[in-house]
N, C-alpha and C. Protein backbone atom coordinates (compact mmCIF):
# COMPACT_ATOMS: atom_id res chain seq x y z
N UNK A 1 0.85 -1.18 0.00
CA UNK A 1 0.00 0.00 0.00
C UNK A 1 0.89 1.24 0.00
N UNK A 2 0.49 2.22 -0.91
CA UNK A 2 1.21 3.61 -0.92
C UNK A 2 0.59 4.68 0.60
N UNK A 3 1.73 4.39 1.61
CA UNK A 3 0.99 5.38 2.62
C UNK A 3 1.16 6.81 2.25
N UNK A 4 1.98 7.22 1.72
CA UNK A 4 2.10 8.34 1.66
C UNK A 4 1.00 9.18 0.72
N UNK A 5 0.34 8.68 -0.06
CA UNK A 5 -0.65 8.79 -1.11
C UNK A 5 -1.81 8.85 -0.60
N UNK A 6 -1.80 7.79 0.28
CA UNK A 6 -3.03 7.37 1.19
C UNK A 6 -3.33 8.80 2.34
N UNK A 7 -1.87 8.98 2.86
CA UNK A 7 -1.68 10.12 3.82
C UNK A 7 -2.09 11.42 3.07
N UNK A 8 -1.88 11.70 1.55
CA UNK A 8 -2.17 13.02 1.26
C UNK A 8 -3.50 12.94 1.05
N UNK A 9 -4.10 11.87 0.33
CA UNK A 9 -5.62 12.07 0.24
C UNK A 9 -6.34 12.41 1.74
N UNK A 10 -6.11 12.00 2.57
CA UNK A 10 -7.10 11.62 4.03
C UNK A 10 -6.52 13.57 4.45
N UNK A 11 -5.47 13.75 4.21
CA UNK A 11 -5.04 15.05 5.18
C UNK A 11 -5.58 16.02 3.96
N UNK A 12 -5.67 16.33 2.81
CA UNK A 12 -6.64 16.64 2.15
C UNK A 12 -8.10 17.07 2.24
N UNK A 13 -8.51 15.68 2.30
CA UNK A 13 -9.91 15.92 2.60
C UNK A 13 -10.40 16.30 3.57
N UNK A 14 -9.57 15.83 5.16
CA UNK A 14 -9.95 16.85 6.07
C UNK A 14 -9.46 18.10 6.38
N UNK A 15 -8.76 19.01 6.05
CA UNK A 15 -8.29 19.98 6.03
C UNK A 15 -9.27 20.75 5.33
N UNK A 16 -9.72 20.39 3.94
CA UNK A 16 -10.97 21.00 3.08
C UNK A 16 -11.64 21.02 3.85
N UNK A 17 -12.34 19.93 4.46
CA UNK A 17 -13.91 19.92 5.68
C UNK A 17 -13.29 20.95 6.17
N UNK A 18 -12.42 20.60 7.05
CA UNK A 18 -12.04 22.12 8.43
C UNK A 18 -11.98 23.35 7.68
N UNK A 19 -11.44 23.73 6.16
CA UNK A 19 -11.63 24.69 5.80
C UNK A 19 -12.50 25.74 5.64
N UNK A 20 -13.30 24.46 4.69
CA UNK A 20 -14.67 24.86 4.18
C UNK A 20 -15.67 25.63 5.64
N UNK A 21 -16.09 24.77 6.45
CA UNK A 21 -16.44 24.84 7.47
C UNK A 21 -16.25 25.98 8.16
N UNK A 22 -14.79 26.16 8.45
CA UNK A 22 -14.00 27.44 9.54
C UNK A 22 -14.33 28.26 8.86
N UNK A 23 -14.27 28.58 7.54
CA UNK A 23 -14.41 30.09 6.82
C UNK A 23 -16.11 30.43 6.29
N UNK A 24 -16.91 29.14 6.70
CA UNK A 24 -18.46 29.54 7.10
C UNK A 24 -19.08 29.96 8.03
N UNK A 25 -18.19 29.38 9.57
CA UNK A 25 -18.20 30.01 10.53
C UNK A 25 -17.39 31.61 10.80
N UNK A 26 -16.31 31.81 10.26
CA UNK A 26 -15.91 33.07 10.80
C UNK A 26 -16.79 33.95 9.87
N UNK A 27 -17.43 33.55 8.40
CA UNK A 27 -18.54 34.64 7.95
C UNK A 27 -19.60 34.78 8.83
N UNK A 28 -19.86 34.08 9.24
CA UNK A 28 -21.08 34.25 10.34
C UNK A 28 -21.31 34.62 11.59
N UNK A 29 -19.90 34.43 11.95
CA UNK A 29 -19.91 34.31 13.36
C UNK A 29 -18.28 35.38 13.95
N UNK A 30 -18.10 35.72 13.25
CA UNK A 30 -16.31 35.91 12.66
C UNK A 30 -15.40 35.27 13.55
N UNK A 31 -14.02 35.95 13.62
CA UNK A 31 -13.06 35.21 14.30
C UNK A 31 -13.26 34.51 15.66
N UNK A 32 -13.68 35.61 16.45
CA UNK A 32 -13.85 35.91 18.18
C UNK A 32 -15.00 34.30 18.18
N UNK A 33 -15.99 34.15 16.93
CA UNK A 33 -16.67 32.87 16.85
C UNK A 33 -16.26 31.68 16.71
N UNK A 34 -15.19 31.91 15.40
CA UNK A 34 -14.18 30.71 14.88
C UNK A 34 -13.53 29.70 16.19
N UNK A 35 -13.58 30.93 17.39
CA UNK A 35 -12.55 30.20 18.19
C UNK A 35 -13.06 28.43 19.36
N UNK A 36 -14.84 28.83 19.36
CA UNK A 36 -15.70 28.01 19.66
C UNK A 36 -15.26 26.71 18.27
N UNK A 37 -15.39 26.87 17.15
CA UNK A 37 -15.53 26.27 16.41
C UNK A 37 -14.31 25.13 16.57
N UNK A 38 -12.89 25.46 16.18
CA UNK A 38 -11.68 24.90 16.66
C UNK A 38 -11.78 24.31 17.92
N UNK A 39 -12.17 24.45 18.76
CA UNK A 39 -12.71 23.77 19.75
C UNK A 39 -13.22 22.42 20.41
N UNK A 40 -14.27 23.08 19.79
CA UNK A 40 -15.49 22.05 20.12
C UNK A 40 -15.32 21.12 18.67
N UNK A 41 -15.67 22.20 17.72
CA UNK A 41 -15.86 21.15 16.34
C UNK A 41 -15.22 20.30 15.59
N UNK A 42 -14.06 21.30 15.49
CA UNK A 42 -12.61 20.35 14.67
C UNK A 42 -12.39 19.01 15.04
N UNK A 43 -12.15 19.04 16.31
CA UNK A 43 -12.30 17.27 16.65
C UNK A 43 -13.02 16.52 15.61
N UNK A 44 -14.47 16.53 15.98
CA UNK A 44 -14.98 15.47 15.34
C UNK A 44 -15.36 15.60 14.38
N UNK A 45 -14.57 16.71 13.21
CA UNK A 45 -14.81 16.72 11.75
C UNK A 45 -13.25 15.88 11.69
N UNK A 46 -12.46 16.17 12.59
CA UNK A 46 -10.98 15.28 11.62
C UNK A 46 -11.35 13.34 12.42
N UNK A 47 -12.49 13.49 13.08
CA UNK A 47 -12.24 11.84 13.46
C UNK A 47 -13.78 11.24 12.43
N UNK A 48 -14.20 12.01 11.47
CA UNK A 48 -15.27 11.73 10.66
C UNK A 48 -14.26 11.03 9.40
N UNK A 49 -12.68 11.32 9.36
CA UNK A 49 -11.97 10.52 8.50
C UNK A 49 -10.50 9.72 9.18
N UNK A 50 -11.28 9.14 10.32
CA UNK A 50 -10.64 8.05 10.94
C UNK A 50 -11.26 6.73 10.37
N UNK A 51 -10.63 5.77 10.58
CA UNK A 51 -10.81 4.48 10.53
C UNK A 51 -10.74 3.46 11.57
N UNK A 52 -10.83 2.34 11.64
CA UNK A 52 -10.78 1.45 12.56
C UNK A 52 -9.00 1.24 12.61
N UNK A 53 -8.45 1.36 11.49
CA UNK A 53 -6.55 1.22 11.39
C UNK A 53 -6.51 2.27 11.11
N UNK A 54 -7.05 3.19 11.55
CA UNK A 54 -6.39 4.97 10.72
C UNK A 54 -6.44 5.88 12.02
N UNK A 55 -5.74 6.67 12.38
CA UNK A 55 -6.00 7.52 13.58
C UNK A 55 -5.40 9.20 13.01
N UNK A 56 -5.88 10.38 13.21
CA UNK A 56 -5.58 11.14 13.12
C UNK A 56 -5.12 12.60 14.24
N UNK A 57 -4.29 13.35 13.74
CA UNK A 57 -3.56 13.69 14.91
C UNK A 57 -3.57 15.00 14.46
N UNK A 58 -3.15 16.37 14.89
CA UNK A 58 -2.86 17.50 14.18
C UNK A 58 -1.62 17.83 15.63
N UNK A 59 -0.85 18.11 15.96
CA UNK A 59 -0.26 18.69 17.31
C UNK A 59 1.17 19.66 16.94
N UNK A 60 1.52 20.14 17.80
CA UNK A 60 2.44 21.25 17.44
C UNK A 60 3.39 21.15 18.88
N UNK A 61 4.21 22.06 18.71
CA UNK A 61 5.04 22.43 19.72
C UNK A 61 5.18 23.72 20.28
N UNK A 62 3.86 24.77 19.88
CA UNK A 62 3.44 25.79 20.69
C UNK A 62 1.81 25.37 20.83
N UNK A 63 1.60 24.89 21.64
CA UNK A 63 0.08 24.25 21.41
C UNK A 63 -0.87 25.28 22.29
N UNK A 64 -2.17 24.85 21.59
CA UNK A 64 -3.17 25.85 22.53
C UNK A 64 -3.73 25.10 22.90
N UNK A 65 -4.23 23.75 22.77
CA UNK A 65 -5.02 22.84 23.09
C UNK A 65 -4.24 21.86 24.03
N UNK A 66 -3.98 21.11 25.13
CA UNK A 66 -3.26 20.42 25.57
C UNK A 66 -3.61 19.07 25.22
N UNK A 67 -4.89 18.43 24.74
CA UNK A 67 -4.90 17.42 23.98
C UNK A 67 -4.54 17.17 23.23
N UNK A 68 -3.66 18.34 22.43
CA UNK A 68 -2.75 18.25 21.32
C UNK A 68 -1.64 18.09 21.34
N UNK A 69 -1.18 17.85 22.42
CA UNK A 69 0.44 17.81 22.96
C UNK A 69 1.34 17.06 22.22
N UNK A 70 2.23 16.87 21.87
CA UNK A 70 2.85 15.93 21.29
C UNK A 70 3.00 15.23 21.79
N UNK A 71 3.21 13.92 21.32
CA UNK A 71 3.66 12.57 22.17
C UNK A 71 5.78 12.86 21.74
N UNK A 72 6.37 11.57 22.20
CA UNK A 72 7.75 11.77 22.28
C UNK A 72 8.36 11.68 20.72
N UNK A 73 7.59 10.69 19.89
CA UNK A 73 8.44 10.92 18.57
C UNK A 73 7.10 12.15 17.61
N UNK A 74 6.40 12.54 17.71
CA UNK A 74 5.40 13.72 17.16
C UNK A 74 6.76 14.92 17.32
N UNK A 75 7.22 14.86 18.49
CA UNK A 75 8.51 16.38 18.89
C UNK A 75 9.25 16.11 18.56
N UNK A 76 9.40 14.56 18.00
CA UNK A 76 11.23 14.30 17.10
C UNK A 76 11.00 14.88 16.01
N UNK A 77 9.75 14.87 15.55
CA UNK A 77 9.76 14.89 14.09
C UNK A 77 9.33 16.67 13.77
N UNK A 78 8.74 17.11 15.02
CA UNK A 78 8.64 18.95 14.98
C UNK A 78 9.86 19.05 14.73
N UNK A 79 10.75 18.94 16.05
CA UNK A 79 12.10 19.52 16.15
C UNK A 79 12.76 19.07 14.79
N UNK A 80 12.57 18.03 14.31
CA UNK A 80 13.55 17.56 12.80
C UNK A 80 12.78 18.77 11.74
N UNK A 81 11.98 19.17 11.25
CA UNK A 81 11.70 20.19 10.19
C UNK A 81 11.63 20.84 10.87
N UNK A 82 11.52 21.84 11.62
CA UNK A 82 12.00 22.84 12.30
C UNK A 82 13.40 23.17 12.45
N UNK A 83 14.52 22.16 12.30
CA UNK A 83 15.41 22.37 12.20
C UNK A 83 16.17 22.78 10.96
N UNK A 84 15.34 21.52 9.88
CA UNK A 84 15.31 22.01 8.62
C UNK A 84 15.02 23.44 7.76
N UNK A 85 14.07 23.76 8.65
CA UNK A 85 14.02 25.14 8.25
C UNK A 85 14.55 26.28 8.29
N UNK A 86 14.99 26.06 9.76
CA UNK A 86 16.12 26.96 10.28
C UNK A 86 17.45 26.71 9.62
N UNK A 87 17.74 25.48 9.32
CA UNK A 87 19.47 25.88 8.44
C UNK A 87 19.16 25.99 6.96
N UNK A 88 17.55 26.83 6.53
CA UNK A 88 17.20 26.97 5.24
C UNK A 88 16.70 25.76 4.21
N UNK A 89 17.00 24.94 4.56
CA UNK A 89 16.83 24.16 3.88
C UNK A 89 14.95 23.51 3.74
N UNK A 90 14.86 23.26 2.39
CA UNK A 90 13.05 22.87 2.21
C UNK A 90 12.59 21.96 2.84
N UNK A 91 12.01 21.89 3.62
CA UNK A 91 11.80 20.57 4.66
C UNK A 91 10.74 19.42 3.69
N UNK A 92 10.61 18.51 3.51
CA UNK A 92 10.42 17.33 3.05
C UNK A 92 8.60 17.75 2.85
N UNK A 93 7.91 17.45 1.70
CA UNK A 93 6.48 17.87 1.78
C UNK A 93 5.69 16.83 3.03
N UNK A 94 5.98 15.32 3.30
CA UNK A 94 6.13 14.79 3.95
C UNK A 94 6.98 13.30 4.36
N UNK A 95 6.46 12.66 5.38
CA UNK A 95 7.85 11.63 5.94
C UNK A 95 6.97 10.77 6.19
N UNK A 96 6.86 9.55 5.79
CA UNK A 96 6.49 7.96 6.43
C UNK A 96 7.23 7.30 6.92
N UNK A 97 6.91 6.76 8.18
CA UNK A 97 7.97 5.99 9.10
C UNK A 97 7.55 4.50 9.62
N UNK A 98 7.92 3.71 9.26
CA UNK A 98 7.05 2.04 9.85
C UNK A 98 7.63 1.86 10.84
N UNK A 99 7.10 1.68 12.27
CA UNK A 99 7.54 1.42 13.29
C UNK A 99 6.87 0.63 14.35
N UNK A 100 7.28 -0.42 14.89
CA UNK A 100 6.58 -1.44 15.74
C UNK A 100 5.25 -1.81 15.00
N UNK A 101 5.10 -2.62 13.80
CA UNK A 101 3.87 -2.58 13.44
C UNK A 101 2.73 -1.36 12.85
N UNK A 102 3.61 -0.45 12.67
CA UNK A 102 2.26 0.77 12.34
C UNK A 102 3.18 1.89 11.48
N UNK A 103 2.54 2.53 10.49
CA UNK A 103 2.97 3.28 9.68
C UNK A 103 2.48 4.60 10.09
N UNK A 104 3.75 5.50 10.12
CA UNK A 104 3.64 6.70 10.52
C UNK A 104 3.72 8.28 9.22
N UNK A 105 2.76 8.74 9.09
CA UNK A 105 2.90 9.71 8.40
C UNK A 105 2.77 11.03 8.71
N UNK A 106 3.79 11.85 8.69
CA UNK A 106 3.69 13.32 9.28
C UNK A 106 3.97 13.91 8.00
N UNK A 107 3.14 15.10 8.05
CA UNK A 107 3.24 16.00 7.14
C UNK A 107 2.87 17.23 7.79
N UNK A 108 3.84 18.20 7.62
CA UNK A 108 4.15 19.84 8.27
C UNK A 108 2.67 19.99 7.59
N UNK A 109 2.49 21.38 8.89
CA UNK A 109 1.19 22.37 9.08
C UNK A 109 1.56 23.46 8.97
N UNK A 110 1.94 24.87 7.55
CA UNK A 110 2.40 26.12 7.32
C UNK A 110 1.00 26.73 7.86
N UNK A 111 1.84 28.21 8.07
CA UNK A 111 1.21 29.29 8.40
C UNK A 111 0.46 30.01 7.57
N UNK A 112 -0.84 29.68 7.48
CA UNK A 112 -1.82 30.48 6.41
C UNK A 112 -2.54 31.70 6.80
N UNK A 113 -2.48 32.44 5.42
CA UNK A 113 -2.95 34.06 6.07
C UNK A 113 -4.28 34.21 6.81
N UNK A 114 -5.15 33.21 6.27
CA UNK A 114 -6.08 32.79 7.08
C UNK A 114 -5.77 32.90 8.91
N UNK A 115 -5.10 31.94 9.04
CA UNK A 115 -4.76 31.29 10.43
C UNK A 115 -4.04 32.18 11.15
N UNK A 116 -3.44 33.82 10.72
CA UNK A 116 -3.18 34.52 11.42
C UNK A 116 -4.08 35.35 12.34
N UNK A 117 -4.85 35.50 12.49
CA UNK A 117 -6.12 35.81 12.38
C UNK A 117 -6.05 35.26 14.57
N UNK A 118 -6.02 34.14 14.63
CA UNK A 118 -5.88 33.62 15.96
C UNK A 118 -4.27 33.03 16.19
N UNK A 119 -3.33 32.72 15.45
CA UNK A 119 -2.81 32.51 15.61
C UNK A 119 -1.27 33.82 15.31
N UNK A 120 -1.64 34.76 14.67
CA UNK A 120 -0.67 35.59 14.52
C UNK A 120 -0.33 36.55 15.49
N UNK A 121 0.15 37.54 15.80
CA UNK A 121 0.83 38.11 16.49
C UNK A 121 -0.51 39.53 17.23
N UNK A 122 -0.38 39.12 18.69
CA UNK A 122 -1.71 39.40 19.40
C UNK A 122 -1.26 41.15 18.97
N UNK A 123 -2.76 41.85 18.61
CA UNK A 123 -2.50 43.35 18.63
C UNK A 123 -2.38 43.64 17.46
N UNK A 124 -2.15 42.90 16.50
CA UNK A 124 -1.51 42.88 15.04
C UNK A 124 -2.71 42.41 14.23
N UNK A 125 -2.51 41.00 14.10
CA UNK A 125 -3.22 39.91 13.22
C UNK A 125 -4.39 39.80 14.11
N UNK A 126 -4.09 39.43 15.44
CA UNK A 126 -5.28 38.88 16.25
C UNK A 126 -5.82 39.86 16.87
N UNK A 127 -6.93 40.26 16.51
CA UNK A 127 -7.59 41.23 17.38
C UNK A 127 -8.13 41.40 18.81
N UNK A 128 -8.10 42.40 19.24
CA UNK A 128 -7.97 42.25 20.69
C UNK A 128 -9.21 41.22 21.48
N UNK A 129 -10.39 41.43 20.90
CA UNK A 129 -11.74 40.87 21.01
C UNK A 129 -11.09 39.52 20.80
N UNK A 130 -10.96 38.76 19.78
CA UNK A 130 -10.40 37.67 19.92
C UNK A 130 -9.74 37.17 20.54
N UNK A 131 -8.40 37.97 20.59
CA UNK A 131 -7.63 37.59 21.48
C UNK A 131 -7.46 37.08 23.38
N UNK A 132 -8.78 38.10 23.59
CA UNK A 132 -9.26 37.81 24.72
C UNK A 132 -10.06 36.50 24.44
N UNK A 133 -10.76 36.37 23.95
CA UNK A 133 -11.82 34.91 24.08
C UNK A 133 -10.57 33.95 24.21
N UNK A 134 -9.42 33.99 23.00
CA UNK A 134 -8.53 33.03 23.24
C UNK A 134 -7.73 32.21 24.94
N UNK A 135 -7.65 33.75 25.59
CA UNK A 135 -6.83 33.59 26.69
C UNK A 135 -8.13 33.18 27.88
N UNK A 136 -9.46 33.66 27.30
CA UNK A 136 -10.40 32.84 28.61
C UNK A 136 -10.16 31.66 28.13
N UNK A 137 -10.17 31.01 27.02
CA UNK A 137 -10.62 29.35 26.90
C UNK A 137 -9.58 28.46 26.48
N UNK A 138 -8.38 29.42 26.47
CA UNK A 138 -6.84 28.67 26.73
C UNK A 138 -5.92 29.43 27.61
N UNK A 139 -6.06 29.48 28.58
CA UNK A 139 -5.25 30.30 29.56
C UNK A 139 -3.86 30.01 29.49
N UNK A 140 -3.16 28.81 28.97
CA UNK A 140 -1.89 28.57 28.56
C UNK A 140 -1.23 28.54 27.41
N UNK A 141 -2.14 29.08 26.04
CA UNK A 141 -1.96 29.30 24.96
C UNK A 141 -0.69 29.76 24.80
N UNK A 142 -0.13 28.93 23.76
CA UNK A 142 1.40 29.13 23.22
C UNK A 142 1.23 29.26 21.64
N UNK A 143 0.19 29.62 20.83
CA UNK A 143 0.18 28.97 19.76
C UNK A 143 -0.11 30.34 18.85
N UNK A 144 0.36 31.68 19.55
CA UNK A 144 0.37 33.15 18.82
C UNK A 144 1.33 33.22 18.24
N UNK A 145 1.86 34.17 17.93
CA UNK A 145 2.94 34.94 17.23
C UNK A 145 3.25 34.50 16.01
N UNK A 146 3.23 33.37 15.47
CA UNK A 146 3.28 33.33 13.74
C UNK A 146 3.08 34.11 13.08
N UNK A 147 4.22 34.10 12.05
CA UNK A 147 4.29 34.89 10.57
C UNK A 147 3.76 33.59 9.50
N UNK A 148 3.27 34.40 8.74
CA UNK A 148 2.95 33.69 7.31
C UNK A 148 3.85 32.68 6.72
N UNK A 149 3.43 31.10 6.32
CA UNK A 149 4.52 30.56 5.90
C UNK A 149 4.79 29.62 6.91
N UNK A 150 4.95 30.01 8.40
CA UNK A 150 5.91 29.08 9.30
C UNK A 150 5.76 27.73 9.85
N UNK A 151 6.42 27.11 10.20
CA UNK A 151 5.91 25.71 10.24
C UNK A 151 5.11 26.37 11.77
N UNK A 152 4.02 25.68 11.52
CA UNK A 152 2.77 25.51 12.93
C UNK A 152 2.68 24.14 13.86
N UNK A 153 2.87 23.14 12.62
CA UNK A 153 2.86 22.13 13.34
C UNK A 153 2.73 20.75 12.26
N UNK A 154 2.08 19.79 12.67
CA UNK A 154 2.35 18.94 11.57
C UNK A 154 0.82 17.94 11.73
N UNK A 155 0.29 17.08 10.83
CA UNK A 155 -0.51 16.29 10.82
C UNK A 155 -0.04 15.09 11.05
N UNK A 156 -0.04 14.38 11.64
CA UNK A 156 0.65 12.91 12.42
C UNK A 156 -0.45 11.62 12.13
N UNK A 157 -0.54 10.46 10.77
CA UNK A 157 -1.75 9.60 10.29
C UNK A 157 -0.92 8.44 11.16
N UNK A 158 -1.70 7.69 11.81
CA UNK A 158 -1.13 6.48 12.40
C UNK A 158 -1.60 5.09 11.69
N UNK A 159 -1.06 4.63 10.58
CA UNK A 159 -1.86 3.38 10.01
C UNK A 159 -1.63 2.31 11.11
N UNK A 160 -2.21 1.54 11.44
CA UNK A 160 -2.33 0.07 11.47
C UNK A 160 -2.13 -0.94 10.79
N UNK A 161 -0.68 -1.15 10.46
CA UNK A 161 -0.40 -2.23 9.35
C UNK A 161 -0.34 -3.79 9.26
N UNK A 162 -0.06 -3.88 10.84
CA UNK A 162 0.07 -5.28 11.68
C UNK A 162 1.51 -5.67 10.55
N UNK A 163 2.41 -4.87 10.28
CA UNK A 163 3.69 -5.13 9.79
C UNK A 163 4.71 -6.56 11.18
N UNK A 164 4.89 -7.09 10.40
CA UNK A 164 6.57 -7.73 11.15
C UNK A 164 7.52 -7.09 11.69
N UNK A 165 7.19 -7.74 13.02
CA UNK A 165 8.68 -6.23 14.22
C UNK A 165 9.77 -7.21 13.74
């Protein structure tokens, strides 16, 4: 099986849902609304393209959500394109990794002009109104200050391959 193929279709299609979706809610509801949405909703639009062998992940290493935390190799693999980026170099569109039985696919999360909006630089991008809702309903929020472009974080697909250790 092509995971990596497999990995762009599934991170694809939910990213569109979350798209589509987020930018119906912030017309309606705008940002200071959006932030309910990410929330509550996102979850169970990205586990509407889970599987019984498929698990999906989104997590970062400035997180606002603490259910998003990284696990120990999710931060090998931040810190590895993150590093990449920093000595300039194009970091990989994405990486499949087979390990103990299960196929791992991460693929980086850039900074969209969209996503500055809550995630860009408070006073600036994020407006103050927003910005406050942010800090009532993440009081430990790490996940501001982005510029356009930057790595945010990454999408992490966990297949179930029942591979040979």
């Amino acid at each position: 099986m092509d995971y990596a193929q497999l990995g762009d279709v599934i991170t694809a299609k939910t990213q569109d849902t979350l798209s589509r979706i987020l930018n119906n809610t912030i017309r309606e509801k705008g940002y200071a609304g959006a932030v309910d949405f990410c929330k509550l909703i996102a979850p169970s639009i990205i586990s509407l393209y889970e599987g019984k062998d498929i698990k999906i992940k989104r997590t970062s290493l400035q997180i606002r959500n603490f259910e998003n935390q990284p696990d120990k190799n999710e931060a090998k693999q931040l810190e590895y394109f993150l590093q990449l980026a920093k000595d300039g170099t194009l970091p990989p569109s994405k990486l499949v990794v087979e390990e103990n039985g299960r196929v791992h696919y991460y693929k980086p999360i850039t900074m969209q002009t969209l996503c500055l909006n809550c995630h860009g630089k408070p006073g600036t991008e994020v407006n103050p109104e927003t910005f406050a809702i942010l800090q009532q309903k993440y009081p430990a929020d790490a996940a501001t200050g982005y510029i356009n472009g930057q790595l945010r974080g990454l999408w992490h697909l966990t297949f179930e391959t029942y591979l040979e250790n």
